[in-house]
Protein backbone atom coordinates (compact mmCIF):
# COMPACT_ATOMS: atom_id res chain seq x y z
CA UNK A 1 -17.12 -225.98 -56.42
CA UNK A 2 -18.39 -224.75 -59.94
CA UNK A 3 -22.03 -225.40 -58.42
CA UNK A 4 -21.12 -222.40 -55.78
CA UNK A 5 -19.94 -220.18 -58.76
CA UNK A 6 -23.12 -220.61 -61.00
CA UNK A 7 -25.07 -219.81 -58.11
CA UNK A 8 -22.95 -216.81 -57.17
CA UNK A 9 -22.87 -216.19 -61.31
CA UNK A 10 -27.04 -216.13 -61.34
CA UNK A 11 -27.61 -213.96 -57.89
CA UNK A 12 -24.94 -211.24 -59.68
CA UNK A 13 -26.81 -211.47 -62.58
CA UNK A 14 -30.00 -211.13 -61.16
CA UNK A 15 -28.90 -208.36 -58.69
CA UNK A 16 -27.74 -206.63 -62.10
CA UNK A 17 -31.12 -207.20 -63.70
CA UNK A 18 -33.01 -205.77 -61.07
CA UNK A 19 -30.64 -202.70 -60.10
CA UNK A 20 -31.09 -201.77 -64.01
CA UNK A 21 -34.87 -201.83 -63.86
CA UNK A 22 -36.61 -198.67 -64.90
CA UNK A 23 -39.37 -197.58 -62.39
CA UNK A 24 -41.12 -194.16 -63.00
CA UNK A 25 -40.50 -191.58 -60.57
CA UNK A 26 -43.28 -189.10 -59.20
CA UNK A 27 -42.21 -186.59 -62.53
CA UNK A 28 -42.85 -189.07 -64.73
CA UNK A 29 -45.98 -190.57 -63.49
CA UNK A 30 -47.77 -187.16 -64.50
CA UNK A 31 -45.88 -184.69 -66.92
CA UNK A 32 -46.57 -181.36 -67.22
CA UNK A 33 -48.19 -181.24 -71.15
CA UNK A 34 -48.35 -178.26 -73.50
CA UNK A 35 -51.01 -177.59 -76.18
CA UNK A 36 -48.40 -179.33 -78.56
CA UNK A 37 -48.79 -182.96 -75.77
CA UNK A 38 -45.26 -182.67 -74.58
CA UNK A 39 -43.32 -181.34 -72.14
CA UNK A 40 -41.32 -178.32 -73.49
CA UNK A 41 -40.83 -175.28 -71.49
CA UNK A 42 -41.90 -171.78 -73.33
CA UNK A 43 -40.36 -169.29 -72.02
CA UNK A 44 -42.67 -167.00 -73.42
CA UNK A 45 -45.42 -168.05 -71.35
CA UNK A 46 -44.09 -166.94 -68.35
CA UNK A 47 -42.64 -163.54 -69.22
CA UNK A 48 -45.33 -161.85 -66.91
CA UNK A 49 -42.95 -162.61 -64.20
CA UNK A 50 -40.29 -160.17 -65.51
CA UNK A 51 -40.51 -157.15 -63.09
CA UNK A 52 -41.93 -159.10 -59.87
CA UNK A 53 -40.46 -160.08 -56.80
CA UNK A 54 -39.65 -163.65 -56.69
CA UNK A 55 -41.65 -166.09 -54.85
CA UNK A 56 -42.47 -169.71 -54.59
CA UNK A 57 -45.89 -169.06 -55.94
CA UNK A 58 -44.59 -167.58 -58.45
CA UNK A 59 -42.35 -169.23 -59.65
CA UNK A 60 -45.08 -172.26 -59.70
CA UNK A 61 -47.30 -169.87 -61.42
CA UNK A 62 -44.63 -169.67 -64.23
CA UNK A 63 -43.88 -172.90 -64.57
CA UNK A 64 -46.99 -174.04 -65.38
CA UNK A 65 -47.75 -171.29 -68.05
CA UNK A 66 -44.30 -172.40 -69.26
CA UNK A 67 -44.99 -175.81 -69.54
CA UNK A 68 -42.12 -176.70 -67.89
CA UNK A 69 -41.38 -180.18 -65.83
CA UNK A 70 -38.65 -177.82 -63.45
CA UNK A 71 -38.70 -174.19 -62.73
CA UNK A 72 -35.83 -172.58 -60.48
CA UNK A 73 -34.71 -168.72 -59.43
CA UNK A 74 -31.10 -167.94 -60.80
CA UNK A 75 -29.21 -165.23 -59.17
CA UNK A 76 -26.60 -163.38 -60.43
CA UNK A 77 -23.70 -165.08 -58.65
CA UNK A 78 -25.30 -168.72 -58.56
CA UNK A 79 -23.43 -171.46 -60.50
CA UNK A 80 -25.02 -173.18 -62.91
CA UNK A 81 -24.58 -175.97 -65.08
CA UNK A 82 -24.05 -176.02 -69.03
CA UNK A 83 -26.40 -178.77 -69.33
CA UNK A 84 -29.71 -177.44 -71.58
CA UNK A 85 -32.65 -179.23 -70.52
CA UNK A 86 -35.88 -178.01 -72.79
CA UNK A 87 -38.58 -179.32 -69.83
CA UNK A 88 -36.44 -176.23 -67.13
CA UNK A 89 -37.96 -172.57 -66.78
CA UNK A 90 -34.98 -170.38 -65.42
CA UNK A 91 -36.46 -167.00 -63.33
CA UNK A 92 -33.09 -164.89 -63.55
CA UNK A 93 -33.03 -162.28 -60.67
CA UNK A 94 -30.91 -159.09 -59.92
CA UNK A 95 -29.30 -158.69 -56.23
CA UNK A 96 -33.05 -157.83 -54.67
CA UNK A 97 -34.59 -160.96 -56.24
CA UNK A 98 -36.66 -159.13 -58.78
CA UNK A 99 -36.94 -161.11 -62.04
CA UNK A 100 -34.90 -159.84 -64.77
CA UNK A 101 -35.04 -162.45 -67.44
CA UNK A 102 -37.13 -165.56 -68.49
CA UNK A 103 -35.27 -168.23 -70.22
CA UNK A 104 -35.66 -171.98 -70.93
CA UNK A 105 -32.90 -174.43 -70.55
């Protein structure tokens, strides 16, 4: 019996082990790098955008400027979180999807 409950004690702790492995994801493998060598969106950067119609190019377009990791269109009734993530380029748009504001976070 306590031979069957080692064993059953090492594959948990194993299983454990290996489900708390870190393996890079795509985003990681190759960041998005500003002039300063890390990833910080600048909202700045992609301020041209203010006035245009919103598109996936873009809004690609701006994030790299921005040198952001994530970029995403924000309309005025979507929900958002209150998370603040400094690597996020938010493209705020009015009801016709024109871009209205250019924030980070």
């Amino acid at each position: 019996m306590p031979w069957k409950l080692a064993s059953l004690g090492t594959l948990l702790a194993a299983t454990l082990l290996v489900g708390c492995s870190n393996t890079p994801t795509e985003s990681a493998k190759d960041p998005v790098a500003t002039d300063t060598g890390h990833s910080r969106c600048e909202a700045k950067a992609a301020e041209f955008t203010i006035g245009k119609k919103a598109s996936p190019e873009l809004l690609e377009q701006a994030r790299a400027r921005a040198g952001a990791q994530n970029a995403r269109f924000l309309e005025p009734n979507d929900m958002v979180t209150l998370e603040y993530r400094s690597d996020r380029l938010n493209l705020n748009t009015d009801n016709n999807l024109v871009i209205t504001r250019v924030n980070c976070g």
